[in-house]
Protein backbone atom coordinates (compact mmCIF):
# COMPACT_ATOMS: atom_id res chain seq x y z
CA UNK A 1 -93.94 110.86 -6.95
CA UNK A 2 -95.07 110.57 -3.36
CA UNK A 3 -96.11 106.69 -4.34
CA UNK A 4 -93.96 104.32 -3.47
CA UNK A 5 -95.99 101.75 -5.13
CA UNK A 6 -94.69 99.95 -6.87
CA UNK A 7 -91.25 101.03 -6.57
CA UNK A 8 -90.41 102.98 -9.60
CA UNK A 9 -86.80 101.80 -10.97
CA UNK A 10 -85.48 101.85 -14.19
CA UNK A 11 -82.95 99.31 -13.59
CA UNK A 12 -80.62 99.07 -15.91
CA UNK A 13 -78.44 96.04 -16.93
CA UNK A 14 -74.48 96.38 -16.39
CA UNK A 15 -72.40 95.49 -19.72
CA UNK A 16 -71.20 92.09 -17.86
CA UNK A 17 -74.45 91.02 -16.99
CA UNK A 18 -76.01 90.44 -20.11
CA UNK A 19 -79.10 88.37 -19.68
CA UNK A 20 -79.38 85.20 -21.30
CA UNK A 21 -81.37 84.78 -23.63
CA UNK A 22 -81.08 88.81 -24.88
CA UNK A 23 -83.38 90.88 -25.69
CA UNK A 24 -85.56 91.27 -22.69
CA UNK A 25 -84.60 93.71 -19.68
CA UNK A 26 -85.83 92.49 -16.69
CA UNK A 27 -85.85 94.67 -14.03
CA UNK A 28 -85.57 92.36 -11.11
CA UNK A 29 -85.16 88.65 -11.33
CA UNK A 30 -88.38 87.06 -11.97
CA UNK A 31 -88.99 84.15 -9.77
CA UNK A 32 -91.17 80.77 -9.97
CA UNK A 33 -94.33 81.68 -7.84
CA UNK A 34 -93.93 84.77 -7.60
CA UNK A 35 -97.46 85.80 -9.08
CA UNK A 36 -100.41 84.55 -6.86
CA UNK A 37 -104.05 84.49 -8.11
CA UNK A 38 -107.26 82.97 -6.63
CA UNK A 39 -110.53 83.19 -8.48
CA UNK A 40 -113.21 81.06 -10.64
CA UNK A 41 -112.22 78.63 -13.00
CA UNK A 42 -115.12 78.28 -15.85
CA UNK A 43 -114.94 76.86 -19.24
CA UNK A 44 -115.76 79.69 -21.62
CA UNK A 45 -118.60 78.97 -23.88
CA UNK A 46 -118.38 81.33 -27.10
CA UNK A 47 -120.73 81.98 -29.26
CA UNK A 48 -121.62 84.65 -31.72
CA UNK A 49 -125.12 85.14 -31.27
CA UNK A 50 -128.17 87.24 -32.46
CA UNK A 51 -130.50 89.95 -30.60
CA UNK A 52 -133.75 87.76 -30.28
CA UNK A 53 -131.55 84.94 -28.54
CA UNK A 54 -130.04 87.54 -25.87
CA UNK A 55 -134.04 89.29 -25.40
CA UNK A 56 -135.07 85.41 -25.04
CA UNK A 57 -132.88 85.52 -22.18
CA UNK A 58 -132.95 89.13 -21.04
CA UNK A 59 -129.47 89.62 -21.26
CA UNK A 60 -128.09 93.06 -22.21
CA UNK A 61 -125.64 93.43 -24.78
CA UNK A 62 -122.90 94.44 -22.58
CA UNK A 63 -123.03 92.65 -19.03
CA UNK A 64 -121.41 90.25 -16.69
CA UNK A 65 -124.26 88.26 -14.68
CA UNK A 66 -124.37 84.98 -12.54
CA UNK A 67 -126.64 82.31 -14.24
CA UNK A 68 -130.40 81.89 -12.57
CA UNK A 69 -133.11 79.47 -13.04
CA UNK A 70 -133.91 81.16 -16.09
CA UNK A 71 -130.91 81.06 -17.57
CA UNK A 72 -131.13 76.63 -17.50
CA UNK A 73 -131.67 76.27 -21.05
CA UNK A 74 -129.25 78.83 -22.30
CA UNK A 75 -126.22 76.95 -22.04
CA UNK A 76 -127.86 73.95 -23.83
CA UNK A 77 -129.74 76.11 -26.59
CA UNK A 78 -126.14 77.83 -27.41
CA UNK A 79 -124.33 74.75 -28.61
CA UNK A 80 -127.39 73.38 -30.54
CA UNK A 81 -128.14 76.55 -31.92
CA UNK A 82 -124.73 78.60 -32.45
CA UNK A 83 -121.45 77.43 -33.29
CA UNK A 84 -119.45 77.57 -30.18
CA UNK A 85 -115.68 77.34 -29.26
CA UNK A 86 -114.47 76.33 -25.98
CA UNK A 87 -111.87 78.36 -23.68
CA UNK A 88 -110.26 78.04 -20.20
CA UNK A 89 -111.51 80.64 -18.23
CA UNK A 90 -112.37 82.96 -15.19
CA UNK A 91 -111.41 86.52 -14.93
CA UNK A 92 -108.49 85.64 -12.24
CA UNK A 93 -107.25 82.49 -14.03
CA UNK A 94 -107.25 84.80 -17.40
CA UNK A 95 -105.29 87.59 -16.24
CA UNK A 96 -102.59 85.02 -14.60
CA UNK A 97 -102.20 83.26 -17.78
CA UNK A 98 -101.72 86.42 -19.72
CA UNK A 99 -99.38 87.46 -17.28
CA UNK A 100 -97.18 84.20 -17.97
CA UNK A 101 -97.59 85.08 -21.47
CA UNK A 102 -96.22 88.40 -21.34
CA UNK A 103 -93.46 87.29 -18.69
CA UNK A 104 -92.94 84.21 -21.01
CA UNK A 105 -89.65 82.67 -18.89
CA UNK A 106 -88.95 81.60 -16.12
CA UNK A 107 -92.57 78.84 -16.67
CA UNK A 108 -94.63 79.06 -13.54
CA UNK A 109 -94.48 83.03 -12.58
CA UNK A 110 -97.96 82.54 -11.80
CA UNK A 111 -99.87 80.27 -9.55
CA UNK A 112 -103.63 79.94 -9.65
CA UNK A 113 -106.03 78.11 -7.27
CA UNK A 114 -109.67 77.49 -7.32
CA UNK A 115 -111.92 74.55 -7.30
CA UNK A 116 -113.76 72.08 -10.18
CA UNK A 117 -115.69 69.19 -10.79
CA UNK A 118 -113.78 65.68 -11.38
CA UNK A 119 -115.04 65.63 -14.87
CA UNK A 120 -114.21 66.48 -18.22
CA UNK A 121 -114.56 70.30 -18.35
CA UNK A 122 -112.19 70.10 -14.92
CA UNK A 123 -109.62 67.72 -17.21
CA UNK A 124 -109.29 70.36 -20.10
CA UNK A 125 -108.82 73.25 -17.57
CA UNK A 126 -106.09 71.25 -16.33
CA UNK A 127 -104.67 70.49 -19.50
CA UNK A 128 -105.27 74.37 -20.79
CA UNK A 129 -103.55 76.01 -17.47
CA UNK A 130 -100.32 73.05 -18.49
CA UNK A 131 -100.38 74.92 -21.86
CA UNK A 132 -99.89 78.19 -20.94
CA UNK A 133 -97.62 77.25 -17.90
CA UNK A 134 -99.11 78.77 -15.15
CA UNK A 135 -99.01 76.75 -12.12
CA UNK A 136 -102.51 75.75 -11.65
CA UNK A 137 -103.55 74.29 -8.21
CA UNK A 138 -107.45 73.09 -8.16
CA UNK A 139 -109.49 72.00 -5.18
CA UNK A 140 -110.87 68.92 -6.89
CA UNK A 141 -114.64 67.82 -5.71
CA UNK A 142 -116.99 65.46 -7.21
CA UNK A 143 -120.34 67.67 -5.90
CA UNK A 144 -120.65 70.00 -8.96
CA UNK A 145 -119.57 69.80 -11.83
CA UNK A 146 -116.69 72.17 -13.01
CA UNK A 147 -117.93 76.04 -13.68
CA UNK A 148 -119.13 77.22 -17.60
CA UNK A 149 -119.10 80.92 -18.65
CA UNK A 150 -121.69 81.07 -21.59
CA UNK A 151 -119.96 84.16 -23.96
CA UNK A 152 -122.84 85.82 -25.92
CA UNK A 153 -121.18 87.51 -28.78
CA UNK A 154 -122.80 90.33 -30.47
CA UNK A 155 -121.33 92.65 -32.71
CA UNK A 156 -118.07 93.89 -30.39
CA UNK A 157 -120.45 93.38 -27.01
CA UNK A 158 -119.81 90.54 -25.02
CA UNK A 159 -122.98 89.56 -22.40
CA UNK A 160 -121.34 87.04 -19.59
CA UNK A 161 -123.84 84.40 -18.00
CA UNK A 162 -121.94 82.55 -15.74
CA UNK A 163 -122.93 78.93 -13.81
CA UNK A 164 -120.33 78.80 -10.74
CA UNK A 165 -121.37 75.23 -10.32
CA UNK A 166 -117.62 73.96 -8.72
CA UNK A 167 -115.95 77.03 -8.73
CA UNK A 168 -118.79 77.98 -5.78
CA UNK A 169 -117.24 75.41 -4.09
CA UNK A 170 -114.00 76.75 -3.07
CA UNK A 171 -113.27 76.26 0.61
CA UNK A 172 -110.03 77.80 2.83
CA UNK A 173 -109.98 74.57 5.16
CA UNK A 174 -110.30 72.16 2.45
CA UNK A 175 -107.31 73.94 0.26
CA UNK A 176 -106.09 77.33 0.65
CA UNK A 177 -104.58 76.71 4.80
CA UNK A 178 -102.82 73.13 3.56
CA UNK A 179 -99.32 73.65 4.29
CA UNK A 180 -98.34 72.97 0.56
CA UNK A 181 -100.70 75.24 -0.91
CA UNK A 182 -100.23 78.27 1.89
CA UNK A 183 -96.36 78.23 0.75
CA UNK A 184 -97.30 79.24 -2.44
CA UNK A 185 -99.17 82.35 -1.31
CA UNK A 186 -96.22 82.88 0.87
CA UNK A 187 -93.88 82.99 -2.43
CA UNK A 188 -95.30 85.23 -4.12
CA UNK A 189 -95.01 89.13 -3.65
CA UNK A 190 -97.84 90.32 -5.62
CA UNK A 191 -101.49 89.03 -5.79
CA UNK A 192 -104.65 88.97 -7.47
CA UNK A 193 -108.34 88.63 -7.11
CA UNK A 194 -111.12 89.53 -9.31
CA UNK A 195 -113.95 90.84 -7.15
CA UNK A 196 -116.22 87.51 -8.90
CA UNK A 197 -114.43 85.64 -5.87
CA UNK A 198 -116.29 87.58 -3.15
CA UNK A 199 -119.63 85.80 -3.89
CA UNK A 200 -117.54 82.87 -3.14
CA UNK A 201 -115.06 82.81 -0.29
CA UNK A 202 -114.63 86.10 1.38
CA UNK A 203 -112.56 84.11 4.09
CA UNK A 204 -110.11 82.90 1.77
CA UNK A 205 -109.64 86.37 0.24
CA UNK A 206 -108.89 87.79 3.40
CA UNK A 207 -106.53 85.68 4.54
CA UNK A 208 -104.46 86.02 1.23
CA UNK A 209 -105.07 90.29 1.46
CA UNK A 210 -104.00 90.33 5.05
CA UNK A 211 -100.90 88.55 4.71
CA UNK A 212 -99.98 90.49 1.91
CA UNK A 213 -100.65 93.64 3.95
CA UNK A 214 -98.67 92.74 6.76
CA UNK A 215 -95.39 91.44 4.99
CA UNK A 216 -95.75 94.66 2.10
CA UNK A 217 -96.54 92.81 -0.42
CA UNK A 218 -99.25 94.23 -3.15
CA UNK A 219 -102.39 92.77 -3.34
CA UNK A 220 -104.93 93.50 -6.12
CA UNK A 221 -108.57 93.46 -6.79
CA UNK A 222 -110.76 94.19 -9.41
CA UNK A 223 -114.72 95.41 -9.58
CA UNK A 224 -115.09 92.88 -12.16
CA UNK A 225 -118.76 93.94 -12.86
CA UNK A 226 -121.67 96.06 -11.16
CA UNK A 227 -123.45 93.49 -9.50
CA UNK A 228 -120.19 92.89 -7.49
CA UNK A 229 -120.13 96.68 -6.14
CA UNK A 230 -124.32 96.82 -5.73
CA UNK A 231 -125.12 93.32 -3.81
CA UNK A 232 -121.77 92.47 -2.38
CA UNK A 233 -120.74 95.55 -0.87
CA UNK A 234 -120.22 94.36 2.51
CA UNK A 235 -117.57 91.88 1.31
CA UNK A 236 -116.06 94.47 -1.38
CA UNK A 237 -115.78 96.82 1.84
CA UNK A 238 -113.97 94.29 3.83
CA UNK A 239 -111.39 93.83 1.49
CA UNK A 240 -110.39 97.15 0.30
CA UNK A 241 -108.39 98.22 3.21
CA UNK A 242 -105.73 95.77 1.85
CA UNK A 243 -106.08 96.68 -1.76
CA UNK A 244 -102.83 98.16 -3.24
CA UNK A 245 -103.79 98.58 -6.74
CA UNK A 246 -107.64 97.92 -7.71
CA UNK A 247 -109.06 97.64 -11.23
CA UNK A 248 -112.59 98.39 -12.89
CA UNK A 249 -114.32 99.74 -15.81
CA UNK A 250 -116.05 103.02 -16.28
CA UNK A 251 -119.99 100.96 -15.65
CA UNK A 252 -118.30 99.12 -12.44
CA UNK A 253 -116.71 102.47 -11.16
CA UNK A 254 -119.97 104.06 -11.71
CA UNK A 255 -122.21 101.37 -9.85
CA UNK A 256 -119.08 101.83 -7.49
CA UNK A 257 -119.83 105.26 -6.91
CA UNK A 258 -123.60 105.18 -6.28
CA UNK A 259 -123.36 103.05 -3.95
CA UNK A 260 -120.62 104.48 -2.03
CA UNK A 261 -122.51 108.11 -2.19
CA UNK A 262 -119.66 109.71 -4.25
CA UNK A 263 -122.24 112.29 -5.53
CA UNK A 264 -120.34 112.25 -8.70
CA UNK A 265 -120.50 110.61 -12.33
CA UNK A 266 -117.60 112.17 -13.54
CA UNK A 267 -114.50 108.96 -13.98
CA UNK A 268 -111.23 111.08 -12.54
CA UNK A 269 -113.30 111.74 -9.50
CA UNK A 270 -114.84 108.63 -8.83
CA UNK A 271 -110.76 107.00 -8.95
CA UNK A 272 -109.85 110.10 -6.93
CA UNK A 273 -112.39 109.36 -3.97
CA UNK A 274 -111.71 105.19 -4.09
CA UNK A 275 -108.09 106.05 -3.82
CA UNK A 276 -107.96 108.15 -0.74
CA UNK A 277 -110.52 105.28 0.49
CA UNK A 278 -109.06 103.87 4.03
CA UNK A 279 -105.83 101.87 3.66
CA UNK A 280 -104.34 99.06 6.12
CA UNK A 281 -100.86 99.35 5.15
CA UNK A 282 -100.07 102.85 5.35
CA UNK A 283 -96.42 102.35 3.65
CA UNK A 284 -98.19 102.08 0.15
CA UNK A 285 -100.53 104.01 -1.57
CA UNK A 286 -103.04 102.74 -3.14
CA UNK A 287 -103.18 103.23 -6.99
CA UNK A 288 -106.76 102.74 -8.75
CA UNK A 289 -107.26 102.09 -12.58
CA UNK A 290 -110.04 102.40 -14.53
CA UNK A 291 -110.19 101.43 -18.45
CA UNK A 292 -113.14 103.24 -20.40
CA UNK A 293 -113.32 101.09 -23.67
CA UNK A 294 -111.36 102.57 -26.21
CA UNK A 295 -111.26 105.63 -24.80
CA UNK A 296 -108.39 106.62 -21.60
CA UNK A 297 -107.39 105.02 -19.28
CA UNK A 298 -107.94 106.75 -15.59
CA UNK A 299 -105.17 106.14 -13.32
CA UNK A 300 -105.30 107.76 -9.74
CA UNK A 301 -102.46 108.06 -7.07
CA UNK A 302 -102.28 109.70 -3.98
CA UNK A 303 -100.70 113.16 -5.61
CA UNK A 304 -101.88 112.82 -8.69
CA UNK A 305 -104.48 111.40 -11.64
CA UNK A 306 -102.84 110.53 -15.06
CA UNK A 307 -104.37 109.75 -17.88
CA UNK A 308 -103.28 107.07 -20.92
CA UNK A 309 -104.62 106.98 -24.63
CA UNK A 310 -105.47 102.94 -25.29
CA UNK A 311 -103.92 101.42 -28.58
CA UNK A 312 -105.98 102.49 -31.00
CA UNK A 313 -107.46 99.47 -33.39
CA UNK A 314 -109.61 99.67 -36.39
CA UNK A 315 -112.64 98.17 -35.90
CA UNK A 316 -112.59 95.97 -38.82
CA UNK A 317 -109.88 94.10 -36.61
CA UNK A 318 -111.80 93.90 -33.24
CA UNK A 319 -112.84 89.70 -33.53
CA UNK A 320 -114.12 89.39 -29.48
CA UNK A 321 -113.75 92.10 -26.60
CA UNK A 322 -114.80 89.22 -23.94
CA UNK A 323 -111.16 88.84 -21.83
CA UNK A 324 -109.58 92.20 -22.83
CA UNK A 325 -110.24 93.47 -19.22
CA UNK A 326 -108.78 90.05 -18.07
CA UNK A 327 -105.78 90.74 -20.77
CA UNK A 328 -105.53 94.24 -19.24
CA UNK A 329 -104.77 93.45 -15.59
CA UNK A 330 -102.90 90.31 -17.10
CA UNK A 331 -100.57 92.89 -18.65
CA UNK A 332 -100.27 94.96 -15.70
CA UNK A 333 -99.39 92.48 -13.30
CA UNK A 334 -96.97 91.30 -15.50
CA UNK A 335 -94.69 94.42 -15.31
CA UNK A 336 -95.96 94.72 -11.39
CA UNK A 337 -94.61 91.63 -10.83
CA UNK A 338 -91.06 93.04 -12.42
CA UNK A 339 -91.37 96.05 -9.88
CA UNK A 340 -91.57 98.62 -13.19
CA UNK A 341 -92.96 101.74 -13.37
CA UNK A 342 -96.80 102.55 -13.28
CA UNK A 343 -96.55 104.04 -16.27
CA UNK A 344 -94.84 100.56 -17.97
CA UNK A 345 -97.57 98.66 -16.43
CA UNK A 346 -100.10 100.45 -18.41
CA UNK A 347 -98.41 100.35 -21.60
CA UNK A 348 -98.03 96.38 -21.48
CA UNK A 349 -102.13 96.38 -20.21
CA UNK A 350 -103.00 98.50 -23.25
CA UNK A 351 -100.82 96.11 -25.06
CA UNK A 352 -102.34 92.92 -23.58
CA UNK A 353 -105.97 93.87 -24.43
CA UNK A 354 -105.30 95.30 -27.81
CA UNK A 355 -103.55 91.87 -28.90
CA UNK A 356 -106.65 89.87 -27.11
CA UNK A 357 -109.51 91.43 -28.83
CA UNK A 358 -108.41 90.58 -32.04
CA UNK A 359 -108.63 87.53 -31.60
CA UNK A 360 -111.22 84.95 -30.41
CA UNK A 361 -111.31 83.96 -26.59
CA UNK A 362 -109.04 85.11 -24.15
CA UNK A 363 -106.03 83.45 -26.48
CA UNK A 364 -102.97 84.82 -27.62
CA UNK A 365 -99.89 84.43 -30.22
CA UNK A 366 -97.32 82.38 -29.35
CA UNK A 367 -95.10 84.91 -28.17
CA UNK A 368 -95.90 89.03 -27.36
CA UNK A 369 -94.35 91.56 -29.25
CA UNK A 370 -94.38 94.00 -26.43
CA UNK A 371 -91.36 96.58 -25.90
């Protein structure tokens, strides 16, 4: 493997060191911290819902989009109308919590920023990211209110309207380059960032990609949908040359491609071509994954493209597939984090996202049952 990211060890632990408490191998020490993500923190709205409600709204069955004028009423007409349950959310904030989840001890692997209102939604985000011990840090503001993610349910389709509201509000002066809060990103060795954060604070994601890049650490980045890759380009562009490992789905990839000029539709080719995109840090390669549903998963090194059967799950099962991208990269970084093979981190993503879509909301057992 001419990769040397992540660095591919199969530690194993001596007789006299047995952990405490057994089972779980670790492969390095897993610190407080150590996990760094920055994105949008929304309360998830979700509803089951039926076709007339998402053609009232011209929402497709299947689709991320950023709430517009149009959208007002929606939020409003899905609690009278449906019966709704209430999640902390955001893609970034979601994958950090799973991460925890997996990881389960030491509390506080992860650490999340991003900014919300002074009101009640920003309270039970507070009190949800407590919960699930990640180390949430907000940017507090009383201009907006804190960010809602309305989940449209239908069938196993999941259409996204999101209202930023607070979480638009993020700002690097105001919170990211305080002393306090810049140790934190200095802690931590890898990092994450959905691409939703580029419509928000491109500053504040470069500053966090090029210190990463300069001390070898591994920074991350997903498409997160294909309005990202088709109107913010530019700041998508900007970024990559920092991004050690980036994530999408096979309808991001392929907005990806067009608008790159790839020429191609086929999925190993599009991850081939991202991955020998430009790199700033030539000591790692960059490593792209793509997840196609419940079919493979396409991962793409520098020597070579591997492919990984998901979990397979009847149908019968599936409850909600809204989060199990979140729950993928969630499981992913939390093997990353424990410098273990590729190869382990896409077992525990598979893992991650099979356990989430059973369920409703990004929410999880008490405990994983992950080997």
């Amino acid at each position: 493997m001419a990769s040397d990211e992540p660095k591919a060890k199969k530690l194993k632990l001596s007789e006299e060191e047995k952990p405490e408490p057994p089972p779980k191998e670790n492969a390095v020490k897993i610190s407080t911290n150590s996990l760094f993500g920055m994105g949008n923190p929304l309360l998830d709205i979700c509803a089951v819902v039926d076709k007339d409600f998402l053609d009232k709204y011209s929402l497709k069955p299947n689709d991320q989009i950023l709430a517009e004028a149009k959208h007002k009423e929606l939020f409003e007409e899905l609690v009278k109308k449906f019966k709704v349950e209430y999640h902390a959310g955001g893609a970034t904030q979601n994958s950090i919590k799973i991460a925890q989840w997996m990881i389960q001890e030491p509390h506080k692997v992860g650490t999340f920023f991003g900014c919300i209102g002074k009101d009640k939604f920003g309270e039970i985000l507070k009190e949800k990211a407590e919960e699930v011990h990640v180390d949430a840090h907000y940017y507090e503001q009383d201009e907006e209110p804190t960010g809602t993610c309305a989940a449209c349910i239908t069938g196993d389709n999941r259409s996204l309207v999101a209202n930023l509201a607070a979480a638009n509000c993020y700002k690097k002066d105001k919170h990211l380059d305080l002393e306090e809060n810049w140790k934190l990103v200095e802690k931590a060795k890898v990092y994450y960032i959905a691409g939703f954060f580029l419509t928000v604070s491109l500053e504040s994601i470069l500053k966090v990609a090029k210190h990463a890049s300069e001390n070898n650490k591994l920074f991350c980045m997903n498409l997160s949908a294909p309005f990202i890759c088709q109107f913010f380009k530019d700041n998508l562009m900007q970024v990559m040359p920092y991004v050690d490992v980036l994530f999408g789905n096979e309808t991001e990839a392929a907005a990806f491609a067009k608008e790159q000029d790839f020429d191609t539709k086929d999925i190993k080719e599009i991850a081939r071509k991202t991955q020998a995109l430009p790199k700033d840090n030539k000591k790692r390669q960059r490593v792209v994954v793509i997840t196609q549903g419940k079919d493979e998963t396409v991962m793409a090194q520098s020597d070579k493209i591997e492919t990984f059967p998901v979990v397979k799950t009847d149908p019968k099962y599936i409850v909600d597939t809204n989060g199990a991208g979140d729950a993928f990269v969630g499981g992913f970084l939390s093997e990353l984090v424990q410098e273990k093979p590729l190869d382990q981190c896409v077992k525990a993503a598979h893992y991650a996202a099979n356990v989430i879509i059973q369920r409703a909301g990004c929410s999880f057992p008490e405990k994983p049952d992950f080997k």
